[in-house]
Protein backbone atom coordinates (compact mmCIF):
# COMPACT_ATOMS: atom_id res chain seq x y z
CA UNK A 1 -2.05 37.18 21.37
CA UNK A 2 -2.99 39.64 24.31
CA UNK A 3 -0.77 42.56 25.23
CA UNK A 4 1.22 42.94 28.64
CA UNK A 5 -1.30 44.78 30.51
CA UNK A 6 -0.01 46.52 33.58
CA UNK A 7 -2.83 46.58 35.16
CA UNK A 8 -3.38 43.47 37.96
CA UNK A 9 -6.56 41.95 40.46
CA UNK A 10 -5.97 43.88 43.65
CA UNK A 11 -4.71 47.21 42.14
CA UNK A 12 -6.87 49.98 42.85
CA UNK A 13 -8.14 52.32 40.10
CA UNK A 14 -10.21 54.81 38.89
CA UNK A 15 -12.48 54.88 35.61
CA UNK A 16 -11.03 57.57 33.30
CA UNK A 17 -13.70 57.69 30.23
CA UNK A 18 -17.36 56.12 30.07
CA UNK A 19 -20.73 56.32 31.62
CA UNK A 20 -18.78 55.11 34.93
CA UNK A 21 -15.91 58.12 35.02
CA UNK A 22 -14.70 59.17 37.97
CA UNK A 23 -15.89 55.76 39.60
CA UNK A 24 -12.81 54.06 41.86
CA UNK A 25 -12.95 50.57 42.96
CA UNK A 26 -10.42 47.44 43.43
CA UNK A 27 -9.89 45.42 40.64
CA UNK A 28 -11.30 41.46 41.77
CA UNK A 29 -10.40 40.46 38.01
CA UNK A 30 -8.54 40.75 34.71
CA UNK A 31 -9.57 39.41 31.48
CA UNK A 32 -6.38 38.35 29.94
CA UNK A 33 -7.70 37.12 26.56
CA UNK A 34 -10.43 40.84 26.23
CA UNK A 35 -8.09 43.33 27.72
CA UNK A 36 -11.17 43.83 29.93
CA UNK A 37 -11.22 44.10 33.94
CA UNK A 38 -13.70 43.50 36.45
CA UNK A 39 -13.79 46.92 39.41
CA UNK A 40 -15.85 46.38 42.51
CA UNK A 41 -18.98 48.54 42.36
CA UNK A 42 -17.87 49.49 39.15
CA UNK A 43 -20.08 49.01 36.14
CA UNK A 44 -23.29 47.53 37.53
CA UNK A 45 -25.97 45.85 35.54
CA UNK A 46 -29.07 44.50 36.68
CA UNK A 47 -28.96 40.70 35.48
CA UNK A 48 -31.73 38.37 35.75
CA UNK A 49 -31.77 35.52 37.96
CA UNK A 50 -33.82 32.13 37.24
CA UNK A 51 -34.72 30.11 40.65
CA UNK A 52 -31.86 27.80 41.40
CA UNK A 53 -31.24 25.69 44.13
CA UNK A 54 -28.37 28.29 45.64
CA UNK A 55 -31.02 31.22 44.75
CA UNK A 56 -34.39 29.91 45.16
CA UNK A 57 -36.04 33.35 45.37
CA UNK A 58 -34.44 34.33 41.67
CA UNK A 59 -35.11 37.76 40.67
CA UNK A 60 -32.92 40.82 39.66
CA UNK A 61 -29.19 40.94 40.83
CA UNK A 62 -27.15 43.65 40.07
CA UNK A 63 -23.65 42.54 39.04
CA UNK A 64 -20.07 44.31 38.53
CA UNK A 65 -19.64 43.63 34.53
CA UNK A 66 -16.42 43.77 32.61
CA UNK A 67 -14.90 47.43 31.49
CA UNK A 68 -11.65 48.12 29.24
CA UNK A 69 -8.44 48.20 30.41
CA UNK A 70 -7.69 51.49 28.41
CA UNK A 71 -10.78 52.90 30.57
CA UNK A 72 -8.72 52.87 33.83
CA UNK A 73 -5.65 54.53 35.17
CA UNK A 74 -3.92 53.20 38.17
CA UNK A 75 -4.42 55.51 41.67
CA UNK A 76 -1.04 56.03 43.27
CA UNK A 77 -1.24 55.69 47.44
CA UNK A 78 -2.38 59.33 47.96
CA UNK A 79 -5.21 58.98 45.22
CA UNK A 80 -3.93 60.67 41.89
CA UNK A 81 -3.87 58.87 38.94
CA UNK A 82 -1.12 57.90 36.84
CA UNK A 83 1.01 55.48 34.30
CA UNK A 84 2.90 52.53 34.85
CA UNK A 85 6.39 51.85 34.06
CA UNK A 86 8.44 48.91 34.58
CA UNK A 87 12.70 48.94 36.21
CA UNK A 88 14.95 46.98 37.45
CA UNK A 89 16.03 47.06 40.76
CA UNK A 90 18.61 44.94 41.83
CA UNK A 91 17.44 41.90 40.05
CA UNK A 92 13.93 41.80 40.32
CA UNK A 93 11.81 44.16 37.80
CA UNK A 94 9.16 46.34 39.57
CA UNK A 95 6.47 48.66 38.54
CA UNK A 96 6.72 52.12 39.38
CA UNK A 97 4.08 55.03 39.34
CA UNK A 98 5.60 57.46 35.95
CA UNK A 99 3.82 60.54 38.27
CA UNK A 100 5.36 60.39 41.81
CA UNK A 101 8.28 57.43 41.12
CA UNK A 102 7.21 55.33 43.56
CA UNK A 103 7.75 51.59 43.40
CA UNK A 104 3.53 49.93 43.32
């Protein structure tokens, strides 16, 4: 069973350890099931490509691939990184950024 990660697609982030640190990019995908997340322009590898008929050329693409979760940290909205915590407000549970308080 995966942990809650607290961490979703559309957040943006930045990469906090790794050959890609200091890199920030939107997060198009979360891998559930390998606490892993896909980060636009994030993480590039060059992948080769046989001819298809949707790529007929083939050749070397350069793809975003997967990094670990415990590799980012969330960027609040004036660009400093921080935790994640969860309230309640009212009745509907929120996260909140643990640096400036703000609801994400």
């Amino acid at each position: 069973m995966a942990i809650k990660l607290k961490i979703k697609s559309g957040d943006t982030v930045r990469v906090i350890a790794g050959d890609n640190k200091g890199q920030e990019g939107k997060v198009q995908k979360v891998l559930i099931d390998k606490n892993k997340a896909i980060v636009e322009g994030v993480n590039l590898v060059s992948k080769h490509q046989k001819p298809s008929a949707t790529n007929p050329q083939g050749g070397i693409v350069k793809k975003e691939a997967p990094i670990h979760i415990s590799n980012l940290s969330l960027l609040t909205s004036n660009g400093e990184t921080t935790r994640v915590g969860y309230r309640m407000e009212g009745d509907k549970k929120v996260r909140f950024s643990k640096k400036s308080n703000e609801v994400i």
